[in-house]
PDB file of N, CA and C in Angstrom:
ATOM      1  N   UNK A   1     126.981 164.862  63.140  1.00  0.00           N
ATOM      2  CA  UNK A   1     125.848 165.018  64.048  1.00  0.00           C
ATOM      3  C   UNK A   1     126.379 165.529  65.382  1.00  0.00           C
ATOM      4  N   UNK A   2     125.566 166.678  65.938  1.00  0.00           N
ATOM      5  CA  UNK A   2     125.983 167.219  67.558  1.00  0.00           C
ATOM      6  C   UNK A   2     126.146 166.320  68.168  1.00  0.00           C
ATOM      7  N   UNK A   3     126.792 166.394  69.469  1.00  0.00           N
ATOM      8  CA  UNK A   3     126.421 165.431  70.852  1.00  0.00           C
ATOM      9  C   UNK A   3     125.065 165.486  71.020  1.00  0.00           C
ATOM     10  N   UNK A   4     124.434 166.363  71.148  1.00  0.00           N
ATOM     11  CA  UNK A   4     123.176 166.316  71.993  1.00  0.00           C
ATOM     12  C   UNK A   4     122.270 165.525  70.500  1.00  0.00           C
ATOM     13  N   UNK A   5     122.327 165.637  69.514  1.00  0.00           N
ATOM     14  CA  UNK A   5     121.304 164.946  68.183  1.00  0.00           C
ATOM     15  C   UNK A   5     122.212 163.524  69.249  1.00  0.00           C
ATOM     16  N   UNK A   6     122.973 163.089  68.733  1.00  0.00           N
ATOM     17  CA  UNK A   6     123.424 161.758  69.080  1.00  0.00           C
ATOM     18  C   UNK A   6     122.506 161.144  70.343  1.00  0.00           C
ATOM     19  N   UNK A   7     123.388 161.602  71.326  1.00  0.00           N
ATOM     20  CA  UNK A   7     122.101 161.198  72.251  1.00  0.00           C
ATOM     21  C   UNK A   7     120.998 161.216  72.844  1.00  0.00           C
ATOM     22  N   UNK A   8     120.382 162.258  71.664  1.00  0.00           N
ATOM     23  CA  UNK A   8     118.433 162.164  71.772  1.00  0.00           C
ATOM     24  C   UNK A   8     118.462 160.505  71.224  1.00  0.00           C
ATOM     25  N   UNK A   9     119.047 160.282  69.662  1.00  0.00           N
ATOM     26  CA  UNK A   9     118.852 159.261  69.007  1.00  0.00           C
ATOM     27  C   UNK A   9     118.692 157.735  69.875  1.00  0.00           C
ATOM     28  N   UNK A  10     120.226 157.707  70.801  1.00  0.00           N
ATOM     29  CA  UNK A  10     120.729 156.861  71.697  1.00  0.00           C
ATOM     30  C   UNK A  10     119.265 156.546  72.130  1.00  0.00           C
ATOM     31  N   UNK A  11     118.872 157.565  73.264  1.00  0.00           N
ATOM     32  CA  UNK A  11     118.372 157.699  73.902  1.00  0.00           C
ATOM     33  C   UNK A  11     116.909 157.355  73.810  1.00  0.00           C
ATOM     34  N   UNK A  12     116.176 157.313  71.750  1.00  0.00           N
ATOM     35  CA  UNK A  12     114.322 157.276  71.743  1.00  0.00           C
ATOM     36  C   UNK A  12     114.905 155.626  71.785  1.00  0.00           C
ATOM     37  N   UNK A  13     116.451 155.361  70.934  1.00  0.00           N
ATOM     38  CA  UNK A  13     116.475 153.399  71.032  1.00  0.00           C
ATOM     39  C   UNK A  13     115.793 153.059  72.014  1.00  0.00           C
ATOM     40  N   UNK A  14     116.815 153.383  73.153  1.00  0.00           N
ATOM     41  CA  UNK A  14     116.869 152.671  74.089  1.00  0.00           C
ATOM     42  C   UNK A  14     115.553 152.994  75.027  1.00  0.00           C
ATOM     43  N   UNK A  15     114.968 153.937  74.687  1.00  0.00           N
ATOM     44  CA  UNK A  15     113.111 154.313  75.566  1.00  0.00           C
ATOM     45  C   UNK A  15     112.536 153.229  74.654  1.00  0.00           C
ATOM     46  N   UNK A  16     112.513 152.965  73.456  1.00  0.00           N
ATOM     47  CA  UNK A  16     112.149 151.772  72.697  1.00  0.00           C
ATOM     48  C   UNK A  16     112.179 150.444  72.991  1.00  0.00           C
ATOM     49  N   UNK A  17     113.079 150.438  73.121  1.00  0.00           N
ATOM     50  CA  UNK A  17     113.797 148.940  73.576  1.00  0.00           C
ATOM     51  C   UNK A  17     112.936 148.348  74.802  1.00  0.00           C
ATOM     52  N   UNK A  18     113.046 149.640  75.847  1.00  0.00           N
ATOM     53  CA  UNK A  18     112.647 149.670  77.289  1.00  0.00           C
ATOM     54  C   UNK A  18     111.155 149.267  77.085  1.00  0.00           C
ATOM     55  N   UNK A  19     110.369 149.994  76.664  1.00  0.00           N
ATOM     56  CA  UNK A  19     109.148 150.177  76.293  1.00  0.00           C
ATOM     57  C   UNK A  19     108.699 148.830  75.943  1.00  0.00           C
ATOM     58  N   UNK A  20     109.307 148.089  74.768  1.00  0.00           N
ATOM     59  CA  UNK A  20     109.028 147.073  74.249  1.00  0.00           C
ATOM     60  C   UNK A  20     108.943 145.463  75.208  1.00  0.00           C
ATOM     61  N   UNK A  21     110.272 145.873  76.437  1.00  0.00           N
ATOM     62  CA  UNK A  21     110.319 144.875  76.869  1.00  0.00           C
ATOM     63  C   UNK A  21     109.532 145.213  78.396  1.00  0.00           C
ATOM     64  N   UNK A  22     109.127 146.152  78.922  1.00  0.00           N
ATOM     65  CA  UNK A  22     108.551 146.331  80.449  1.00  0.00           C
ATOM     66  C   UNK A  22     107.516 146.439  79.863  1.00  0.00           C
ATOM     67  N   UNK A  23     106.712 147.089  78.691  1.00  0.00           N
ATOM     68  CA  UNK A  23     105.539 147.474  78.373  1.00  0.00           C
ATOM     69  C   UNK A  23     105.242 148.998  78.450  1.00  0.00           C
ATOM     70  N   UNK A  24     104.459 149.577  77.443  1.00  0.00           N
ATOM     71  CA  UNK A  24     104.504 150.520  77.351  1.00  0.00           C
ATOM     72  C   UNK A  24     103.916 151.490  78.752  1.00  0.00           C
ATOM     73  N   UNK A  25     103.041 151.065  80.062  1.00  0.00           N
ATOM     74  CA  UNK A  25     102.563 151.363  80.731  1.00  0.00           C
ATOM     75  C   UNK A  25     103.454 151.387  81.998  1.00  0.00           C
ATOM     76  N   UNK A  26     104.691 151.028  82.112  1.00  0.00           N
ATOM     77  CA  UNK A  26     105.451 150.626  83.337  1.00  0.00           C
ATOM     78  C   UNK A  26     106.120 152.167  83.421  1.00  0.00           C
ATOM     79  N   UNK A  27     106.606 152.241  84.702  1.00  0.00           N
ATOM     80  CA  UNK A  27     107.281 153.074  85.427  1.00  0.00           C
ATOM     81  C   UNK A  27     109.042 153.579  84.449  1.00  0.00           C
ATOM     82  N   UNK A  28     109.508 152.408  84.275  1.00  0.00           N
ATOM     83  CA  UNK A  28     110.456 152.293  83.182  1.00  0.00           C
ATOM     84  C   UNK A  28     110.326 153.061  81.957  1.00  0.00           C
ATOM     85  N   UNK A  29     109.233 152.438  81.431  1.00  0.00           N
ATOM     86  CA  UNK A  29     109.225 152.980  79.791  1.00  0.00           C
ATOM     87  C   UNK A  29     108.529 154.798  80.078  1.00  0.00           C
ATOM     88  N   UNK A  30     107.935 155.161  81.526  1.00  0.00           N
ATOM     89  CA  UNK A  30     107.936 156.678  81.353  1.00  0.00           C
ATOM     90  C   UNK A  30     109.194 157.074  81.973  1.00  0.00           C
ATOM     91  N   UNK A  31     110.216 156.789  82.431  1.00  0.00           N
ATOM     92  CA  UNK A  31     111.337 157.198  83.196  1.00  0.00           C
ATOM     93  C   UNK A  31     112.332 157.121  81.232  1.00  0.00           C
ATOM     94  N   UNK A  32     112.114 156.680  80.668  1.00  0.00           N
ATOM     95  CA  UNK A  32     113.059 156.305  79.387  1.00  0.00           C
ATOM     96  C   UNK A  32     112.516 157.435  78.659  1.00  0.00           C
ATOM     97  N   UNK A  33     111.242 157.578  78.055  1.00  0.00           N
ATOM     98  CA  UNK A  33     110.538 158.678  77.377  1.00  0.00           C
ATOM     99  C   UNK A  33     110.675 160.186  78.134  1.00  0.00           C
ATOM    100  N   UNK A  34     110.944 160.152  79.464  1.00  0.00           N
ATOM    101  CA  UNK A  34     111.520 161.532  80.270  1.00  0.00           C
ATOM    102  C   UNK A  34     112.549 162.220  80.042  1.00  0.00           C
ATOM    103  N   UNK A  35     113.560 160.999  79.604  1.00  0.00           N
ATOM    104  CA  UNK A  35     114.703 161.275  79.765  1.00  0.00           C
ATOM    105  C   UNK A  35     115.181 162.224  78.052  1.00  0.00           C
ATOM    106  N   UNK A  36     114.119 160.962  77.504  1.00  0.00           N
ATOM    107  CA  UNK A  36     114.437 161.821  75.858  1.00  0.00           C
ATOM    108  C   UNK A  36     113.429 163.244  75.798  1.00  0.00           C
ATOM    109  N   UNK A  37     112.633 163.524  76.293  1.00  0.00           N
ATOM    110  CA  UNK A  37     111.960 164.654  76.359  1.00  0.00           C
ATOM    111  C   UNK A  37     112.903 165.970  77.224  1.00  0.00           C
ATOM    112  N   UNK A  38     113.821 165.040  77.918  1.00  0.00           N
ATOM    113  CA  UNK A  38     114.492 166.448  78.618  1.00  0.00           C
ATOM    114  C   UNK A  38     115.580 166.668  77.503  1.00  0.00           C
ATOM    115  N   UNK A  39     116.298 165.689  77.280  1.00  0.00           N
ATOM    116  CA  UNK A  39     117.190 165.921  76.291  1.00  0.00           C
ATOM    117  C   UNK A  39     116.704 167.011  74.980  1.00  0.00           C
ATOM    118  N   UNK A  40     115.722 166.745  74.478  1.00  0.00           N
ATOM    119  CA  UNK A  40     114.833 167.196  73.610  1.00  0.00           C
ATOM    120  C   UNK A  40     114.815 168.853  73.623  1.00  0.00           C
ATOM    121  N   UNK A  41     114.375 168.891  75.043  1.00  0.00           N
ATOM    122  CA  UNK A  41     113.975 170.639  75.460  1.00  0.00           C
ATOM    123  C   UNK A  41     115.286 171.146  75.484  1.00  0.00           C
ATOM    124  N   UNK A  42     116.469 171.029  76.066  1.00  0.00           N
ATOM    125  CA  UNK A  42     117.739 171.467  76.406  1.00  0.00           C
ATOM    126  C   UNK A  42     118.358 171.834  74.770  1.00  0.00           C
ATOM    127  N   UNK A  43     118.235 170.768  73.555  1.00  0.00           N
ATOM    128  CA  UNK A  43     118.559 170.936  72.562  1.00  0.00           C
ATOM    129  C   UNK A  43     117.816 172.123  72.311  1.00  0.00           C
ATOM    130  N   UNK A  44     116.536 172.479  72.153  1.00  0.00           N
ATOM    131  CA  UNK A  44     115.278 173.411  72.281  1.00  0.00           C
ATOM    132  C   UNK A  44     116.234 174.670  72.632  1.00  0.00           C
ATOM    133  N   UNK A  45     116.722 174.391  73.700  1.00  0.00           N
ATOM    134  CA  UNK A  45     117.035 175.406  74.857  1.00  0.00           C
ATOM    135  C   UNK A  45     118.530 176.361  74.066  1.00  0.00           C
ATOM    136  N   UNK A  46     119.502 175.437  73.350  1.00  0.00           N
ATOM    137  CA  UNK A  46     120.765 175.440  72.735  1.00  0.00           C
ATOM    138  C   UNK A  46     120.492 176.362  71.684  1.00  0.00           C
ATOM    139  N   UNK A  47     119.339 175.996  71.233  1.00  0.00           N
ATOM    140  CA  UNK A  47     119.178 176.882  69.865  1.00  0.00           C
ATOM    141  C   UNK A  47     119.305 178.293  70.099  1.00  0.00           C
ATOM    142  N   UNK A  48     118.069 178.683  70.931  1.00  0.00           N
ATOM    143  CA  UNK A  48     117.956 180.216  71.212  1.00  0.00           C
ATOM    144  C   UNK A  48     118.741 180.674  71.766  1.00  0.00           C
ATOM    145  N   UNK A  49     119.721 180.062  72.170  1.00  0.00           N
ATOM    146  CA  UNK A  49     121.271 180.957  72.866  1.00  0.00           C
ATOM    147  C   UNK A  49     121.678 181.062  71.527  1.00  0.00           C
ATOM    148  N   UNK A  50     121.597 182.757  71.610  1.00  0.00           N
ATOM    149  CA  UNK A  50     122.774 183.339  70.554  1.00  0.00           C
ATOM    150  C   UNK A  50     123.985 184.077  70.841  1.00  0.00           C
ATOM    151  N   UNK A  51     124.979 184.175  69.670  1.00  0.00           N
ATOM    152  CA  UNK A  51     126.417 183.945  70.487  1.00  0.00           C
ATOM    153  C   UNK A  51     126.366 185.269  70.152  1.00  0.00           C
ATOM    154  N   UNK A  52     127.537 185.310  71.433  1.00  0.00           N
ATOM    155  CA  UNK A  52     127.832 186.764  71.774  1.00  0.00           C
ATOM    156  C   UNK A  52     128.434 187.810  70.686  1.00  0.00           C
ATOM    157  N   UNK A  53     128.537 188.572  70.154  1.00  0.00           N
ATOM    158  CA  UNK A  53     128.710 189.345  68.991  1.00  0.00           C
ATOM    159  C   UNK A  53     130.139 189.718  69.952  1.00  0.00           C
ATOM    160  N   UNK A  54     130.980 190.766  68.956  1.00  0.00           N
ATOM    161  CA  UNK A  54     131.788 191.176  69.168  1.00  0.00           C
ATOM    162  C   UNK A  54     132.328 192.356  70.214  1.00  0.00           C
ATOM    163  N   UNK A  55     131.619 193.166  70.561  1.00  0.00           N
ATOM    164  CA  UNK A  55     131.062 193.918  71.456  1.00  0.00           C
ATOM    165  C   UNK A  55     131.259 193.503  73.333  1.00  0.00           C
ATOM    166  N   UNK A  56     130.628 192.287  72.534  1.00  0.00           N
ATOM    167  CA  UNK A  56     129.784 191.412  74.277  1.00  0.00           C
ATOM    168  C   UNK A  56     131.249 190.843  74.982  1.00  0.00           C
ATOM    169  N   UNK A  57     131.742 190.477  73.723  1.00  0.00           N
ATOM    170  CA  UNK A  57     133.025 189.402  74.078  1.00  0.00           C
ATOM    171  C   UNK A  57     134.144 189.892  74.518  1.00  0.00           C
ATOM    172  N   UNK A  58     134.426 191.448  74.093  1.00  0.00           N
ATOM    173  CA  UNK A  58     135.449 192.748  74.232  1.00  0.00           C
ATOM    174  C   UNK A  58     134.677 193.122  75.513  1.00  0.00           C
ATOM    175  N   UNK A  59     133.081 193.316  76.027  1.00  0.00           N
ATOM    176  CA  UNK A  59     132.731 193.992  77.385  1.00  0.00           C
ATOM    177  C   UNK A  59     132.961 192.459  78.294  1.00  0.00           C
ATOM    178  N   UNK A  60     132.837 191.435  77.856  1.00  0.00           N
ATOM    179  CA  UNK A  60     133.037 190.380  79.056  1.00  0.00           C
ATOM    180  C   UNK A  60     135.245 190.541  79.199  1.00  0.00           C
ATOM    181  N   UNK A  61     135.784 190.392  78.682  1.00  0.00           N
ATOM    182  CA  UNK A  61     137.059 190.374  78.882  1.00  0.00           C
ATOM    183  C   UNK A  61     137.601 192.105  79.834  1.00  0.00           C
ATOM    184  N   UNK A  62     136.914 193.188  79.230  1.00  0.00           N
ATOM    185  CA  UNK A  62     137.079 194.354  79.861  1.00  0.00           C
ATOM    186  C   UNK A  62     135.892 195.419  79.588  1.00  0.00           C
ATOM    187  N   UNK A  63     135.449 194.640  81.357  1.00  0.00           N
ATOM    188  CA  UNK A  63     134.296 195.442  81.662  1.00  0.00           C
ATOM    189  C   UNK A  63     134.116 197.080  82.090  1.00  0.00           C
ATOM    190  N   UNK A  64     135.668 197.723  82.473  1.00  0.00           N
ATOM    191  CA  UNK A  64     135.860 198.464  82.821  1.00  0.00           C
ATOM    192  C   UNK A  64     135.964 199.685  81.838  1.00  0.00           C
ATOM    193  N   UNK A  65     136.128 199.379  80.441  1.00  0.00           N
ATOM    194  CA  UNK A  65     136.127 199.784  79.154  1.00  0.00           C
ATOM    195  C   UNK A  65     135.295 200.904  78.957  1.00  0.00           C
ATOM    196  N   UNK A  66     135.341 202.374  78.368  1.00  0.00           N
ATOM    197  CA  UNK A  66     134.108 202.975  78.635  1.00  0.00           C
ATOM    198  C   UNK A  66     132.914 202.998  77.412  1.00  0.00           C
ATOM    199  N   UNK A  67     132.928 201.861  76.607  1.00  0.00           N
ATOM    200  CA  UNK A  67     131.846 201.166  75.644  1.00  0.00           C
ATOM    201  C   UNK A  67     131.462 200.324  76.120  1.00  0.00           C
ATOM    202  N   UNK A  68     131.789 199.902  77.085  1.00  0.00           N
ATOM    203  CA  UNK A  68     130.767 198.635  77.905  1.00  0.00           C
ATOM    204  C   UNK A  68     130.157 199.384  79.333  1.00  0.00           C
ATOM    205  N   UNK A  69     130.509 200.512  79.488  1.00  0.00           N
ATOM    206  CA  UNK A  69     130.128 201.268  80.875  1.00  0.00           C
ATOM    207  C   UNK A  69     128.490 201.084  80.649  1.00  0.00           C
ATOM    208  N   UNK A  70     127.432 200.768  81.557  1.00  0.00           N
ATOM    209  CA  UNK A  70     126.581 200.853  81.449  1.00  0.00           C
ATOM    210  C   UNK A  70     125.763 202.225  83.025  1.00  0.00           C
ATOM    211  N   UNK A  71     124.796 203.058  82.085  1.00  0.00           N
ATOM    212  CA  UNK A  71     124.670 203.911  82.839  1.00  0.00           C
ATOM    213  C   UNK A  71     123.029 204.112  83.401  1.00  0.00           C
ATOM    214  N   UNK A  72     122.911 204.224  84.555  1.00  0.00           N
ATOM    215  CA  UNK A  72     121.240 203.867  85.003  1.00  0.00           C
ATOM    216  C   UNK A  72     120.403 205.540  84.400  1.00  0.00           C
ATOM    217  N   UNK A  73     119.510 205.649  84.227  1.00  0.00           N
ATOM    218  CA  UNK A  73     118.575 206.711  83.543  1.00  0.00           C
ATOM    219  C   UNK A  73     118.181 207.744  84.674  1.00  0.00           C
TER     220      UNK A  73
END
């Protein structure tokens, strides 16, 4: 399991836990459910980064290269 699966998991416990013992209406149990909703989106966020192809990785190391030259129209 990723880091970030791990501590969404950690993270609905313990909004659970929280929840159970302040009540579901307290300041707490939405500060606990925030925290797993951000976690949530960022994983969201991880996905759609796609990795750099071969190309990208040869123009990030040498940009000066004239296959990575980029030219305005």
């Amino acid at each position: 399991m990723s880091d970030i699966k791990q501590k969404i998991e950690e993270e609905l416990q313990e909004a659970r836990e929280v929840c159970d013992i302040k009540g579901g209406g307290s300041p707490e149990c939405a500060a606990a459910w925030d925290a797993v909703e951000e976690l949530q989106a960022e994983a969201s966020h991880q996905k759609q980064v796609k990795p750099k192809n071969s190309l990208e990785k040869y123009c990030d190391d040498n940009p000066e290269a004239a296959e990575c030259r980029i030219y305005d129209d």
